[in-house]
Each structure stands twice: as structure tokens, then as C-alpha cells.
Protein backbone atom coordinates (compact mmCIF):
# COMPACT_ATOMS: atom_id res chain seq x y z
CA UNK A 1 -66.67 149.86 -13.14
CA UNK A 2 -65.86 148.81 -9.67
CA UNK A 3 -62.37 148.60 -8.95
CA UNK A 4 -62.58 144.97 -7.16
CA UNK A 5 -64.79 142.44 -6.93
CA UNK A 6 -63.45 140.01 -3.94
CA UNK A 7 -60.75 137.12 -3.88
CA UNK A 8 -62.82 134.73 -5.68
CA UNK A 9 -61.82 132.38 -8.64
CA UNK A 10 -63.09 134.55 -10.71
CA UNK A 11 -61.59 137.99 -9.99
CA UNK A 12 -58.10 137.32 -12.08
CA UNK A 13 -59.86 136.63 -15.18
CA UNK A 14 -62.07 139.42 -14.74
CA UNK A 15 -60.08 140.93 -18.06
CA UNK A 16 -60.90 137.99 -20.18
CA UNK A 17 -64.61 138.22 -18.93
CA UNK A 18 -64.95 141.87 -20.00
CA UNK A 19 -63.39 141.01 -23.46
CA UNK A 20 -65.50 138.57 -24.06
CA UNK A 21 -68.64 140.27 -23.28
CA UNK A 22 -66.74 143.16 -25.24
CA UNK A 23 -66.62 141.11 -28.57
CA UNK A 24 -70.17 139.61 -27.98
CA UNK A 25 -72.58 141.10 -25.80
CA UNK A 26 -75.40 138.53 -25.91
CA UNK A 27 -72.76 135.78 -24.80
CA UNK A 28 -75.11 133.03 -22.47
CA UNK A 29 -73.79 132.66 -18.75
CA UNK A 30 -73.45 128.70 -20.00
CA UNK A 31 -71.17 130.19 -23.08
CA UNK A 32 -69.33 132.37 -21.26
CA UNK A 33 -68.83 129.79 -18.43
CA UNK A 34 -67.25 126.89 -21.25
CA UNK A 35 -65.31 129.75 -22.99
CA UNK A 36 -63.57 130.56 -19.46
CA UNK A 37 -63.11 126.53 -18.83
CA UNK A 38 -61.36 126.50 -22.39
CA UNK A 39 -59.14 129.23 -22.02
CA UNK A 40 -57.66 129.02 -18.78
CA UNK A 41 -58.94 125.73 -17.14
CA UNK A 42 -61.19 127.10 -14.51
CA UNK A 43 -64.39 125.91 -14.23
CA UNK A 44 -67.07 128.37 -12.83
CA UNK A 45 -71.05 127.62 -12.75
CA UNK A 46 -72.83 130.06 -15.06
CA UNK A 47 -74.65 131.66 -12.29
CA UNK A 48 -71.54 132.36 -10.46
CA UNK A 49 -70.73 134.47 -13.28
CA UNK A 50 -73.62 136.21 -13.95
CA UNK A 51 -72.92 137.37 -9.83
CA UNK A 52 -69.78 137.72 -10.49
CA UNK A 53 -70.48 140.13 -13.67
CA UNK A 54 -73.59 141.98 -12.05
CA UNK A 55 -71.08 143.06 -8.75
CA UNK A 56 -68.70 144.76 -11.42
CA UNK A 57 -72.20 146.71 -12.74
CA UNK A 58 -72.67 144.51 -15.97
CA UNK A 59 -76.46 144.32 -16.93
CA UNK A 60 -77.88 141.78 -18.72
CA UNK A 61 -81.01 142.77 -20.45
CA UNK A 62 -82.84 141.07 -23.53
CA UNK A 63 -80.46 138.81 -24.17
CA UNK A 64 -77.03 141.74 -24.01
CA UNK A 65 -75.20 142.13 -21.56
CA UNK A 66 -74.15 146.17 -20.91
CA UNK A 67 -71.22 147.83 -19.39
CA UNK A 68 -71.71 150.00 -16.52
CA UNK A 69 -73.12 153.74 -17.34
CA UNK A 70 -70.76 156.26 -16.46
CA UNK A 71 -73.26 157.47 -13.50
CA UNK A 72 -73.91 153.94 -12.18
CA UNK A 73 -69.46 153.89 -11.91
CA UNK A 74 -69.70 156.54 -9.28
């Protein structure tokens, strides 16, 4: 995975991102969007995410999302 991602809102909750996706891979960008507005307040349009996801190497494919291969991680 790459090590950062920019200064955006998103980056420091980049951990609770990946352990969502981590406990449910086929997570929509709208359900992963209103479980980050739950948690911690910040509210972040689903496509934003899914950018936000796909510069860290995350996949999303058939309805999963995927975690970076080892090759893709450089």
C-alpha cells in the first residue's frame, strides 16, 4: 500500500477506512461514506472515497473491494 495519500480530509482516517473495508469488503462508497460521518463527524462524498481508496491501490470489483497485491505495492 502506498505510504501517503495527500493532506486531504480523508488521509487521517485512512486506518478506519482500511478496517472497515477489512471487516466487509463489499461495503458501498454511500455506506462507507455514512459509517465515516458516524464515527468521527466528517462528512466525505462517496466518490471522494472511492478516489481516495483507489490512490492507496484498493480495487473495487463485483461489488468487493480488494487490498493491493503485493506486486501492485512496489
Amino acid at each position: 500500500m502506498k505510504e501517503a495519500c495527500g493532506k486531504g480530509k480523508l488521509d487521517p482516517h485512512r486506518s478506519f477506512l482500511i478496517g472497515l473495508i477489512d471487516q466487509n469488503g463489499d461495503m458501498t462508497m454511500p455506506e462507507l461514506a455514512g459509517a465515516l460521518a458516524d464515527a468521527t463527524g466528517v462528512q466525505a462524498h462517496p466518490d471522494a472515497i472511492g478516489r481516495f481508496l483507489r490512490k492507496l491501490g484498493f480495487t473495487y470489483k463485483k461489488r468487493r473491494w480488494s487490498r493491493p497485491s503485493d506486486a501492485a505495492q512496489g
